[in-house]
PDB file of N, CA and C in Angstrom:
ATOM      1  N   UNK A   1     109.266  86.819 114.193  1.00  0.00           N
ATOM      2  CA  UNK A   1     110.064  88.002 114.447  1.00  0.00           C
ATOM      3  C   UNK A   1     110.078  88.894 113.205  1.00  0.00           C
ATOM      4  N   UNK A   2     110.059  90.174 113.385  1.00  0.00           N
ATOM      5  CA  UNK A   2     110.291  91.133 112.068  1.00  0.00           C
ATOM      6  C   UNK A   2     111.380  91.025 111.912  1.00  0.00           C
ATOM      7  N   UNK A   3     110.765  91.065 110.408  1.00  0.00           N
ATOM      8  CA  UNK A   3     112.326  91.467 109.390  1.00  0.00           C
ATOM      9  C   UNK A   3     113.363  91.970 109.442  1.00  0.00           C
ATOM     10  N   UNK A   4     114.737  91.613 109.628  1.00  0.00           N
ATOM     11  CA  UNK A   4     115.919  92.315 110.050  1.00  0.00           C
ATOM     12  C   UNK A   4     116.301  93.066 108.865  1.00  0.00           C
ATOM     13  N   UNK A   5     115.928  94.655 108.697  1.00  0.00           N
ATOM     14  CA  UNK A   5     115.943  94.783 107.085  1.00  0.00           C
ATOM     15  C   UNK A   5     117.842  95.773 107.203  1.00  0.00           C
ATOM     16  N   UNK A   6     118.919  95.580 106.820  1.00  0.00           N
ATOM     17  CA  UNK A   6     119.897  96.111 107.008  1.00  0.00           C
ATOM     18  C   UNK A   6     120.258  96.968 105.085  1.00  0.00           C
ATOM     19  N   UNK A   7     120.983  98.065 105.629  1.00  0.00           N
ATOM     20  CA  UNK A   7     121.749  98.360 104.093  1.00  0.00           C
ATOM     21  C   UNK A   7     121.975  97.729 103.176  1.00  0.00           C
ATOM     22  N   UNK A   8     122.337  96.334 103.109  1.00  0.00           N
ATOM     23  CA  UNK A   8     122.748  95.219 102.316  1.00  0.00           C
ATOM     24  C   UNK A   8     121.650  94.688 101.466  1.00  0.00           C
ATOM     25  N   UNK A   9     120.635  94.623 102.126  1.00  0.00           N
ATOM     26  CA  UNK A   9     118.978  93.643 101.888  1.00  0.00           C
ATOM     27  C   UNK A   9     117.668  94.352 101.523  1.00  0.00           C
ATOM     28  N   UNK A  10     117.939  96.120 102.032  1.00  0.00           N
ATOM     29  CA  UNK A  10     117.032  97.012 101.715  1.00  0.00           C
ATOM     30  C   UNK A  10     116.184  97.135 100.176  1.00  0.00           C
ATOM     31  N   UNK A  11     117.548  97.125  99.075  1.00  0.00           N
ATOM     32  CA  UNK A  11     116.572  97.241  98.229  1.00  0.00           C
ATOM     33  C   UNK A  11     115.649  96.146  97.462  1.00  0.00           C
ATOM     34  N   UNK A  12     115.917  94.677  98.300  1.00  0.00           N
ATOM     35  CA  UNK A  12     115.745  93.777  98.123  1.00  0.00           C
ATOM     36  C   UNK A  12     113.980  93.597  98.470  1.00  0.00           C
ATOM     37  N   UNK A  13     114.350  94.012  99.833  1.00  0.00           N
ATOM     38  CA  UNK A  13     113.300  93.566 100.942  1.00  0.00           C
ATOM     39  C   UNK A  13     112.412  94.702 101.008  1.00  0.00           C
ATOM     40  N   UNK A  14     112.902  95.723 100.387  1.00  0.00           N
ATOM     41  CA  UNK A  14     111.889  97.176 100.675  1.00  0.00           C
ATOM     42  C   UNK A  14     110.917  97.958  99.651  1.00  0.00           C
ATOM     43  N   UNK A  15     112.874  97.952  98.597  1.00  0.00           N
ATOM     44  CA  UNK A  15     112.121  98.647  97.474  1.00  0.00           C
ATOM     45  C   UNK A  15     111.586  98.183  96.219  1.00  0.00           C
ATOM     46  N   UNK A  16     112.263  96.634  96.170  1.00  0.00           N
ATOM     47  CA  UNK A  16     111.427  95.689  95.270  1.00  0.00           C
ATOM     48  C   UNK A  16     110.789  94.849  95.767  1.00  0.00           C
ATOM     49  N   UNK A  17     109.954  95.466  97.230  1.00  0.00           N
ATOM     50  CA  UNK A  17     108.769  94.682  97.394  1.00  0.00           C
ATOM     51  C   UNK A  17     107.383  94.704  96.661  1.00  0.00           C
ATOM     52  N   UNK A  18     106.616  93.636  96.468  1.00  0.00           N
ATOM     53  CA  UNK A  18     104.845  93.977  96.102  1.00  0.00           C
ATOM     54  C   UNK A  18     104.221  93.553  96.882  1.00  0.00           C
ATOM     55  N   UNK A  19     104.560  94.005  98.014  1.00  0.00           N
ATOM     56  CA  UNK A  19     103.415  94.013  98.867  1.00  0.00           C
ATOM     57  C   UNK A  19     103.944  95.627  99.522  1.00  0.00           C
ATOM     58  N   UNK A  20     103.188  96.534 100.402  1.00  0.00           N
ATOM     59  CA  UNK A  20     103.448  97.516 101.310  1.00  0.00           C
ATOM     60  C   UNK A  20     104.268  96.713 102.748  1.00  0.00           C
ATOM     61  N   UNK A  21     105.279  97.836 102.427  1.00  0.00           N
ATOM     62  CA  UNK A  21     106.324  97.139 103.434  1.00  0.00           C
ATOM     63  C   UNK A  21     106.787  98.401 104.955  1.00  0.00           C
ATOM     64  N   UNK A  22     106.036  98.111 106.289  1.00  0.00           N
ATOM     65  CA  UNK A  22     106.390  99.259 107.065  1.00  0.00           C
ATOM     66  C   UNK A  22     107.774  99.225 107.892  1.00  0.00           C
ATOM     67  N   UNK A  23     108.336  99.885 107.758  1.00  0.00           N
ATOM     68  CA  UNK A  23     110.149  99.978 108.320  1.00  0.00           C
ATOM     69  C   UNK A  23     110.015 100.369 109.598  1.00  0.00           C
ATOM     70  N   UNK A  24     110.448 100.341 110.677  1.00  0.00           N
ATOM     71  CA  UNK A  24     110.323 100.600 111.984  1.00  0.00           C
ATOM     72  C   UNK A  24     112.043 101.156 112.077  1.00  0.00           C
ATOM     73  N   UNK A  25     112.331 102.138 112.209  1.00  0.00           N
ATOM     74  CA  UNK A  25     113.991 102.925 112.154  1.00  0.00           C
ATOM     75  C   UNK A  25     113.796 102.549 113.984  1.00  0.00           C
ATOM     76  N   UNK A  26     114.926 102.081 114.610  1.00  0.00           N
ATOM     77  CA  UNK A  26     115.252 101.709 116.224  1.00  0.00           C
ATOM     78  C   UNK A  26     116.546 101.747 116.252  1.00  0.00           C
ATOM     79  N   UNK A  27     116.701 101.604 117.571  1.00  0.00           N
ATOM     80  CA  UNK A  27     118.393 101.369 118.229  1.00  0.00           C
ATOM     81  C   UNK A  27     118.089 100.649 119.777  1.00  0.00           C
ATOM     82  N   UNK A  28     118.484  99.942 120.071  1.00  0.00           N
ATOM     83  CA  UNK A  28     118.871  99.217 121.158  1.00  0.00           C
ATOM     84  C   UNK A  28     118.833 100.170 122.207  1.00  0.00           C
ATOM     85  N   UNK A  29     119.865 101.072 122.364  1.00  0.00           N
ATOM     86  CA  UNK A  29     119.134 102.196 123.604  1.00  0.00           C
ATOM     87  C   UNK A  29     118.226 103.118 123.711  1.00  0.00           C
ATOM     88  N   UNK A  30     117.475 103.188 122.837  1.00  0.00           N
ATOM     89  CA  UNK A  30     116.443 104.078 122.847  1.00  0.00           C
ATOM     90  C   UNK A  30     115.108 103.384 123.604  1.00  0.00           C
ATOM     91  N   UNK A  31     114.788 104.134 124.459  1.00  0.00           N
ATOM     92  CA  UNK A  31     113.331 103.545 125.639  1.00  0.00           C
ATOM     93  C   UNK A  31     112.505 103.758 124.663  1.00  0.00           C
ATOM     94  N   UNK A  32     111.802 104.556 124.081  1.00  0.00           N
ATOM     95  CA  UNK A  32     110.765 104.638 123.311  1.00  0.00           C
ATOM     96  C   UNK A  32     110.450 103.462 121.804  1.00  0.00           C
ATOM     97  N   UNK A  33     111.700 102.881 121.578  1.00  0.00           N
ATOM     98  CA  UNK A  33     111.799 102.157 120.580  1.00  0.00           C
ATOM     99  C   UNK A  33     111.634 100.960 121.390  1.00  0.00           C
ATOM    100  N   UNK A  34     112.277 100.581 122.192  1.00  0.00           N
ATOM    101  CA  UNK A  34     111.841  99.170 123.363  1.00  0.00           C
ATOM    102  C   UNK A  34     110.027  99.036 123.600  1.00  0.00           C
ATOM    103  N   UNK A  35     109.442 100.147 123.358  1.00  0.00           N
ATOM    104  CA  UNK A  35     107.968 100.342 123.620  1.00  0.00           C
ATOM    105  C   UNK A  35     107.497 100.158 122.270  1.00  0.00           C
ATOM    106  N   UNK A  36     107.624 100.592 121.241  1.00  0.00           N
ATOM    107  CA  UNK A  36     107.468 100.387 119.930  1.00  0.00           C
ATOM    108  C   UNK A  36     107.531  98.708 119.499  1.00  0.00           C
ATOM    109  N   UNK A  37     108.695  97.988 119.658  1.00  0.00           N
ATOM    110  CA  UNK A  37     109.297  96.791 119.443  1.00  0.00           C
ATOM    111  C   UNK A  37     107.981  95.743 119.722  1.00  0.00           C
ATOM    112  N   UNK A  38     107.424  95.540 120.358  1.00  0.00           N
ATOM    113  CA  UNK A  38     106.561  94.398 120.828  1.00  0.00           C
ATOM    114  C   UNK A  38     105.101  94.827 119.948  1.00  0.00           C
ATOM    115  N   UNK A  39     104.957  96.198 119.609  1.00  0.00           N
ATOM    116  CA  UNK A  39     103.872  96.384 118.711  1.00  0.00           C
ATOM    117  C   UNK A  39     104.256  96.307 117.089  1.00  0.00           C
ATOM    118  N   UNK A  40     105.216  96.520 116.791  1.00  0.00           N
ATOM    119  CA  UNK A  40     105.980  95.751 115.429  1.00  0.00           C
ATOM    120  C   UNK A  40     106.340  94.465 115.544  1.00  0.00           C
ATOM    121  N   UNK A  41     106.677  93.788 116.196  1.00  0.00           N
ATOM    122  CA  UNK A  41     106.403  92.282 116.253  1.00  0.00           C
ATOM    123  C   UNK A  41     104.527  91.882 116.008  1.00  0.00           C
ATOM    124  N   UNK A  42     104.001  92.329 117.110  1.00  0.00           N
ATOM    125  CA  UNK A  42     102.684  91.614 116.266  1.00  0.00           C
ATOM    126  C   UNK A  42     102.267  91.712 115.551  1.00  0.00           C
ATOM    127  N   UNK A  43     102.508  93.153 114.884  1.00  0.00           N
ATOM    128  CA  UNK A  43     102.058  93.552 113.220  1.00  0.00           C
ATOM    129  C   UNK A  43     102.518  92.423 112.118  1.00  0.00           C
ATOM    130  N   UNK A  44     103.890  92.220 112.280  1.00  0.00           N
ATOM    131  CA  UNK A  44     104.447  91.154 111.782  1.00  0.00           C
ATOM    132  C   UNK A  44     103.551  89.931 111.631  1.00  0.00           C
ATOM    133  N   UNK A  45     103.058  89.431 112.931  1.00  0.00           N
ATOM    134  CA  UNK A  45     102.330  88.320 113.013  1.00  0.00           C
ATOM    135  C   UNK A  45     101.174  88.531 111.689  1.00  0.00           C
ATOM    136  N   UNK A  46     100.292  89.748 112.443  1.00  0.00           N
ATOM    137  CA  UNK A  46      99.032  90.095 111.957  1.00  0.00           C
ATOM    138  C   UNK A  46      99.191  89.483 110.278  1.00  0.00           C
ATOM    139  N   UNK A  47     100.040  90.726 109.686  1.00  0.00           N
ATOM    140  CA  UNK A  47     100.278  91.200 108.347  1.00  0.00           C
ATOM    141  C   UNK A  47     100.884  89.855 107.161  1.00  0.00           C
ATOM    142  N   UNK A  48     101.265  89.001 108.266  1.00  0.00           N
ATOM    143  CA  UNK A  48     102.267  87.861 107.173  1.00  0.00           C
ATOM    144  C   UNK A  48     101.067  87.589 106.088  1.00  0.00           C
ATOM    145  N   UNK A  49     102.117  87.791 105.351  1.00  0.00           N
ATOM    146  CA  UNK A  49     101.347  87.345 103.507  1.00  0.00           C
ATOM    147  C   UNK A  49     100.768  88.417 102.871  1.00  0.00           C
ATOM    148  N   UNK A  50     100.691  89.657 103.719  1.00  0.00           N
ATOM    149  CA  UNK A  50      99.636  91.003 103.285  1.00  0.00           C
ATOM    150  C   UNK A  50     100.543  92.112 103.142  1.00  0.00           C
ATOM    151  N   UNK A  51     101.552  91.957 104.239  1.00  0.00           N
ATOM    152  CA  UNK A  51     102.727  93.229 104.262  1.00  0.00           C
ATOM    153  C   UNK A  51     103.723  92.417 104.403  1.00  0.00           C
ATOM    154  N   UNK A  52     104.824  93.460 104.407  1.00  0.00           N
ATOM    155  CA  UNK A  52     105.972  93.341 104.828  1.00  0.00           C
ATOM    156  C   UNK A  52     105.882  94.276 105.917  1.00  0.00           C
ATOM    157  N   UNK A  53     106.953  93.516 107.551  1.00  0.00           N
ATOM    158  CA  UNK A  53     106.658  94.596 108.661  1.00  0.00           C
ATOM    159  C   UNK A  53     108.072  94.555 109.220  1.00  0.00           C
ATOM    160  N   UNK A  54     109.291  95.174 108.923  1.00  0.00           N
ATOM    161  CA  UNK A  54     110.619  94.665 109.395  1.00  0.00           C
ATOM    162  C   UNK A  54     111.129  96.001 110.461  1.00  0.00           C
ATOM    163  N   UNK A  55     112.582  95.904 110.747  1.00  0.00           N
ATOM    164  CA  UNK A  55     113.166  97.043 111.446  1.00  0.00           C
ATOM    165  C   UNK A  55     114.461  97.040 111.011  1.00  0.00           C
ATOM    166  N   UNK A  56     114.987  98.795 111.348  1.00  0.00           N
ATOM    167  CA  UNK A  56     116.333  99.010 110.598  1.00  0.00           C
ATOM    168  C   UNK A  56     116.901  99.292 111.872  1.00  0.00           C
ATOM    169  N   UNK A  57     117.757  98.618 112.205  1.00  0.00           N
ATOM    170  CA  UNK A  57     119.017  99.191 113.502  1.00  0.00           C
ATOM    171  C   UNK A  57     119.420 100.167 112.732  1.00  0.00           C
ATOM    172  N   UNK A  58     119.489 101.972 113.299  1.00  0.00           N
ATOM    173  CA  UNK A  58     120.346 102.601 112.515  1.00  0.00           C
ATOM    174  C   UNK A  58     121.666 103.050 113.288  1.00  0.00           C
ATOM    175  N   UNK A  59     121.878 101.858 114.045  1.00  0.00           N
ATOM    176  CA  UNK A  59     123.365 102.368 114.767  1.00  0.00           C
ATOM    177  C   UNK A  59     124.271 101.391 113.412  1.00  0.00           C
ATOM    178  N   UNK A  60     123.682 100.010 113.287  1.00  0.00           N
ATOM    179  CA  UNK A  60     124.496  99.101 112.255  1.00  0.00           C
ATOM    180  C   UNK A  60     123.678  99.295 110.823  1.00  0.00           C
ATOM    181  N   UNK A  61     123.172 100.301 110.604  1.00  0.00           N
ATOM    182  CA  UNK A  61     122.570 100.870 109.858  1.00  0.00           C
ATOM    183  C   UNK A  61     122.702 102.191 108.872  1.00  0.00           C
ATOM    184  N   UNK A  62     123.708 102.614 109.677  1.00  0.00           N
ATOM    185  CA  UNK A  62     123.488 104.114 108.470  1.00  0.00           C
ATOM    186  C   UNK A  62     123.360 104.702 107.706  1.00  0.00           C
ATOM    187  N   UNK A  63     123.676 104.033 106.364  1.00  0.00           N
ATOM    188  CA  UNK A  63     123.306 104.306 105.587  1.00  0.00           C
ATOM    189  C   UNK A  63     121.932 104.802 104.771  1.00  0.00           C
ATOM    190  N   UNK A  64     121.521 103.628 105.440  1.00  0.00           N
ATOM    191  CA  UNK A  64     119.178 103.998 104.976  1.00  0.00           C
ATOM    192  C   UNK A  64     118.726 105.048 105.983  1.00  0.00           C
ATOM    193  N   UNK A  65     119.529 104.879 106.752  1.00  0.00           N
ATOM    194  CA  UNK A  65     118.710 106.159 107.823  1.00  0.00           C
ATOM    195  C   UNK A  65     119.217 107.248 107.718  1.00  0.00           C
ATOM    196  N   UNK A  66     120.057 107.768 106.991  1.00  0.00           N
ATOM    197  CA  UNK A  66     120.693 109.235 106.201  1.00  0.00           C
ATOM    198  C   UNK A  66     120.114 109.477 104.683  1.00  0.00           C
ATOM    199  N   UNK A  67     119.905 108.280 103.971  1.00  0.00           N
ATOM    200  CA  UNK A  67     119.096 108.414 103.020  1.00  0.00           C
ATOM    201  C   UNK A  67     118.120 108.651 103.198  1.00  0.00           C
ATOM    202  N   UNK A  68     117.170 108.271 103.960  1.00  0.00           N
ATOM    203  CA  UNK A  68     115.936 108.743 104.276  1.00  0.00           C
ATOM    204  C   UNK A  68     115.625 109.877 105.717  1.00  0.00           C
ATOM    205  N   UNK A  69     116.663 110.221 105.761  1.00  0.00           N
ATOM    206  CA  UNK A  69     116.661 111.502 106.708  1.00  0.00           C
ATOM    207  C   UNK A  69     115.936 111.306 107.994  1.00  0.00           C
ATOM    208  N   UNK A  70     116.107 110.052 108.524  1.00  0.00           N
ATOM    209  CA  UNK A  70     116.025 109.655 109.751  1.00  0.00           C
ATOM    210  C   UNK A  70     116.827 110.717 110.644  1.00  0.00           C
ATOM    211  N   UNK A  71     115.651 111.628 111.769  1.00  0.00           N
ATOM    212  CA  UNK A  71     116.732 111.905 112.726  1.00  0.00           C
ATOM    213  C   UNK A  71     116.163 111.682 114.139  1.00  0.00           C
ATOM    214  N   UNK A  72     115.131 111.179 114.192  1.00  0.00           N
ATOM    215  CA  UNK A  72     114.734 111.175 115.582  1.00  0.00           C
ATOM    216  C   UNK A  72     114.011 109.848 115.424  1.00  0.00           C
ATOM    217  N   UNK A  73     114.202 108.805 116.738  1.00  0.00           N
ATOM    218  CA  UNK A  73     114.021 107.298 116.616  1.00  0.00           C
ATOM    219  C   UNK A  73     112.958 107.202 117.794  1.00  0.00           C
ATOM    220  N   UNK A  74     111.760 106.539 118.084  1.00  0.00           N
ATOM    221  CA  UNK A  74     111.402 105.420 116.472  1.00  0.00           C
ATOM    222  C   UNK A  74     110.769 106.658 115.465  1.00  0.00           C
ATOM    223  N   UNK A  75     111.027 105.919 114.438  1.00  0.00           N
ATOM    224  CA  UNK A  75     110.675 106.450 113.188  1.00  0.00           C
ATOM    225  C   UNK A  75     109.798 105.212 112.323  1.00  0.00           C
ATOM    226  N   UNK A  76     108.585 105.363 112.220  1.00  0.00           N
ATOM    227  CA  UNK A  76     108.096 103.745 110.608  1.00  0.00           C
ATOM    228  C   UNK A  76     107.928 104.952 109.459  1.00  0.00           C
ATOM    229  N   UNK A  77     108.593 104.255 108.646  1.00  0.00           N
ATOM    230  CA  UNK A  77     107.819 104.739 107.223  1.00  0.00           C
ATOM    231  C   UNK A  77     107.062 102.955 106.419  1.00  0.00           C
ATOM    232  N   UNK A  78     106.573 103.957 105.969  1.00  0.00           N
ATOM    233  CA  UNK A  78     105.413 102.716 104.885  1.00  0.00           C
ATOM    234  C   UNK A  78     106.067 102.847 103.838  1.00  0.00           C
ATOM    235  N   UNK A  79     106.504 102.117 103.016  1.00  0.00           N
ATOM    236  CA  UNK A  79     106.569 102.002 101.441  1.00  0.00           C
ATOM    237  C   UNK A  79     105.685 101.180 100.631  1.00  0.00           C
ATOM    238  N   UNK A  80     105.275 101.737  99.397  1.00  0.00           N
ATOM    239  CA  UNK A  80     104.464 100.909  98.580  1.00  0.00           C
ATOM    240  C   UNK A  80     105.169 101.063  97.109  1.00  0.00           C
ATOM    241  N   UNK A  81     105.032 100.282  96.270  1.00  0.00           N
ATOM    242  CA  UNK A  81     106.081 100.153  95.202  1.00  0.00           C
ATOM    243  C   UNK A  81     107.377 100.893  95.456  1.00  0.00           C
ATOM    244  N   UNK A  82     108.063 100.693  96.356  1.00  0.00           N
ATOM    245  CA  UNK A  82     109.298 101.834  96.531  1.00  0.00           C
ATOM    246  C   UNK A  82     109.416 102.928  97.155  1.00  0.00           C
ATOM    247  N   UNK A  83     108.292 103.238  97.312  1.00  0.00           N
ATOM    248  CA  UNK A  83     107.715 104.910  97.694  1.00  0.00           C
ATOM    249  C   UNK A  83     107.758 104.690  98.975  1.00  0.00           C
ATOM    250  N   UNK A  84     108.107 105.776  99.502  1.00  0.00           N
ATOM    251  CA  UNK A  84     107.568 106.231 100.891  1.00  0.00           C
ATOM    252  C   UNK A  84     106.041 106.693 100.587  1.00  0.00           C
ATOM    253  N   UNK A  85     104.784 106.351 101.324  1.00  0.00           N
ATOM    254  CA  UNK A  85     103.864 106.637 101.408  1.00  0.00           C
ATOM    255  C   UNK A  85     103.449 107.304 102.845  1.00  0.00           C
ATOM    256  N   UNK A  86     103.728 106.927 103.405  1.00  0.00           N
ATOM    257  CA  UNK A  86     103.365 107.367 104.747  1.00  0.00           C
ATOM    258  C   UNK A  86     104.516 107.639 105.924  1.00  0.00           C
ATOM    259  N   UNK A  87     104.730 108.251 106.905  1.00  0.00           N
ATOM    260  CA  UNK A  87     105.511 108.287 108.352  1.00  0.00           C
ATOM    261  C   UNK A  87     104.690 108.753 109.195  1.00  0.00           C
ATOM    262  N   UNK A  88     105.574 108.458 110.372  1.00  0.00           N
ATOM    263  CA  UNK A  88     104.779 108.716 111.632  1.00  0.00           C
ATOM    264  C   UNK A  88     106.543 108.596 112.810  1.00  0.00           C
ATOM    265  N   UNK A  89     106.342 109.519 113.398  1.00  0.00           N
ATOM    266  CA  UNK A  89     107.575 109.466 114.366  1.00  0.00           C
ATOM    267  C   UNK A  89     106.801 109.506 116.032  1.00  0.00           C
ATOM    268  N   UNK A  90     107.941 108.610 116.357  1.00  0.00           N
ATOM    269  CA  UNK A  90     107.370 107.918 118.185  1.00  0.00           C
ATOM    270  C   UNK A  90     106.670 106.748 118.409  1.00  0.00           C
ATOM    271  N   UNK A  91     105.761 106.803 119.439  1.00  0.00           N
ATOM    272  CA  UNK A  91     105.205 105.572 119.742  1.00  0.00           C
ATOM    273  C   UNK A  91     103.902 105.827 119.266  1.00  0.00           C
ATOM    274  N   UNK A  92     102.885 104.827 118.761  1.00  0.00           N
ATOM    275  CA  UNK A  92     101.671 105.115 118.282  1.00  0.00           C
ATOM    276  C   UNK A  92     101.350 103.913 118.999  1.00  0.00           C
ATOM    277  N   UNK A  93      99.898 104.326 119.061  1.00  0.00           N
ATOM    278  CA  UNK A  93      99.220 102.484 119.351  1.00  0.00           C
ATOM    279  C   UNK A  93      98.933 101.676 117.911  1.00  0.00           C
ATOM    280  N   UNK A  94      98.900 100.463 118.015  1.00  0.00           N
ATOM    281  CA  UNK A  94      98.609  99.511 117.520  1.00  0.00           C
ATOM    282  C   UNK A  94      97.727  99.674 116.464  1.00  0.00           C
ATOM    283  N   UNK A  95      96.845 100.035 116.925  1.00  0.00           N
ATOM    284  CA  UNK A  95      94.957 100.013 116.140  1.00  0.00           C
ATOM    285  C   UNK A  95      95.493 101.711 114.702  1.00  0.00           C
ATOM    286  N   UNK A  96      96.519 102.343 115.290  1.00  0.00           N
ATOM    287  CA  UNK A  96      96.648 103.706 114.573  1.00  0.00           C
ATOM    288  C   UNK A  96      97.621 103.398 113.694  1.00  0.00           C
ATOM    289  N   UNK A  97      98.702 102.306 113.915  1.00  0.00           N
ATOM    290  CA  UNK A  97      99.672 101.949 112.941  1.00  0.00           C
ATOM    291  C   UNK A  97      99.093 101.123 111.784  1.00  0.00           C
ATOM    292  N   UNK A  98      98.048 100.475 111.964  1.00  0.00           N
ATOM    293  CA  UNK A  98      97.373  99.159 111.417  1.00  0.00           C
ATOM    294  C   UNK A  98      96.539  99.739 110.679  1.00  0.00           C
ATOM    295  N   UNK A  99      95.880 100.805 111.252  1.00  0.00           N
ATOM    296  CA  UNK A  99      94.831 101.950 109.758  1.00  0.00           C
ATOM    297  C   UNK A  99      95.903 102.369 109.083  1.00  0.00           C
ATOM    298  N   UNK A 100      96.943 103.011 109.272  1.00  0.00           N
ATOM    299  CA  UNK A 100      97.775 103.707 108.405  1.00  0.00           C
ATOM    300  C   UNK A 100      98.741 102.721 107.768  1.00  0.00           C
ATOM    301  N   UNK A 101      98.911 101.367 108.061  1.00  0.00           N
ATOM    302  CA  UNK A 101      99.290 100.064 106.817  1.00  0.00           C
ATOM    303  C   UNK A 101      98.196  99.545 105.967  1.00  0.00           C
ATOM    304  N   UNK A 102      96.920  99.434 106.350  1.00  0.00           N
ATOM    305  CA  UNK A 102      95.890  98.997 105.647  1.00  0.00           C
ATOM    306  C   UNK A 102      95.327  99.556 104.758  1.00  0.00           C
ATOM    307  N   UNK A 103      95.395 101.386 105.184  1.00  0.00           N
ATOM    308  CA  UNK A 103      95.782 101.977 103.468  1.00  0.00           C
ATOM    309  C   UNK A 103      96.128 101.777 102.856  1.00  0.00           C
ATOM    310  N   UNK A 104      97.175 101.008 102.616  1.00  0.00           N
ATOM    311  CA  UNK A 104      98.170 100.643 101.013  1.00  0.00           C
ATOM    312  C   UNK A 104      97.910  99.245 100.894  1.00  0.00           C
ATOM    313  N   UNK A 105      97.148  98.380 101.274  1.00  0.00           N
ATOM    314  CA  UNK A 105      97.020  96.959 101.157  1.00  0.00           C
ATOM    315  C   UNK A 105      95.882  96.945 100.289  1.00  0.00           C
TER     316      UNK A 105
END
């Protein structure tokens, strides 16, 4: 299962990661994030030991998702040493999320 990454664990799990770590921003009622969810789980699979691949609830979340100016869900950003390197907002396929993590690996 991906990473449950919350306000508490973020700068733990995100921004003092060394590896590239992709954030998946969701909420429980959002349909488009329910479609997203099962393609961030296998990334997870894919990536173990290469990335980090977690998700931020930003209903029990708010904080990281106002800091990073989350306003429309799903949202991934990529981080690499801390950085935001990359976003992408909505649903993407698989094969398009996985070029745009394998850049920073």
């Amino acid at each position: 299962m991906a990473v449950e990454i919350t306000d508490s664990n973020f700068q733990e799990l995100v921004l003092n990661s060394d590896k590239p770590v992709l954030v998946d921003f969701w909420a429980a009622w959002c349909g488009p994030c329910r479609m997203l969810g099962p393609i961030v789980e296998e990334l997870h699979g894919d990536y173990d030991g290469k990335a980090v691949v977690g998700k931020v609830d930003v209903d029990n979340n708010q904080q990281i998702a106002m800091e990073y100016g989350i306003r429309n869900i799903p949202t991934v950003l990529i981080f690499k040493n801390g950085e935001v390197v990359d976003k992408f907002v909505g649903v993407a396929p698989k094969a398009a999320i996985a070029e745009k993590l394998n850049a920073f690996l």
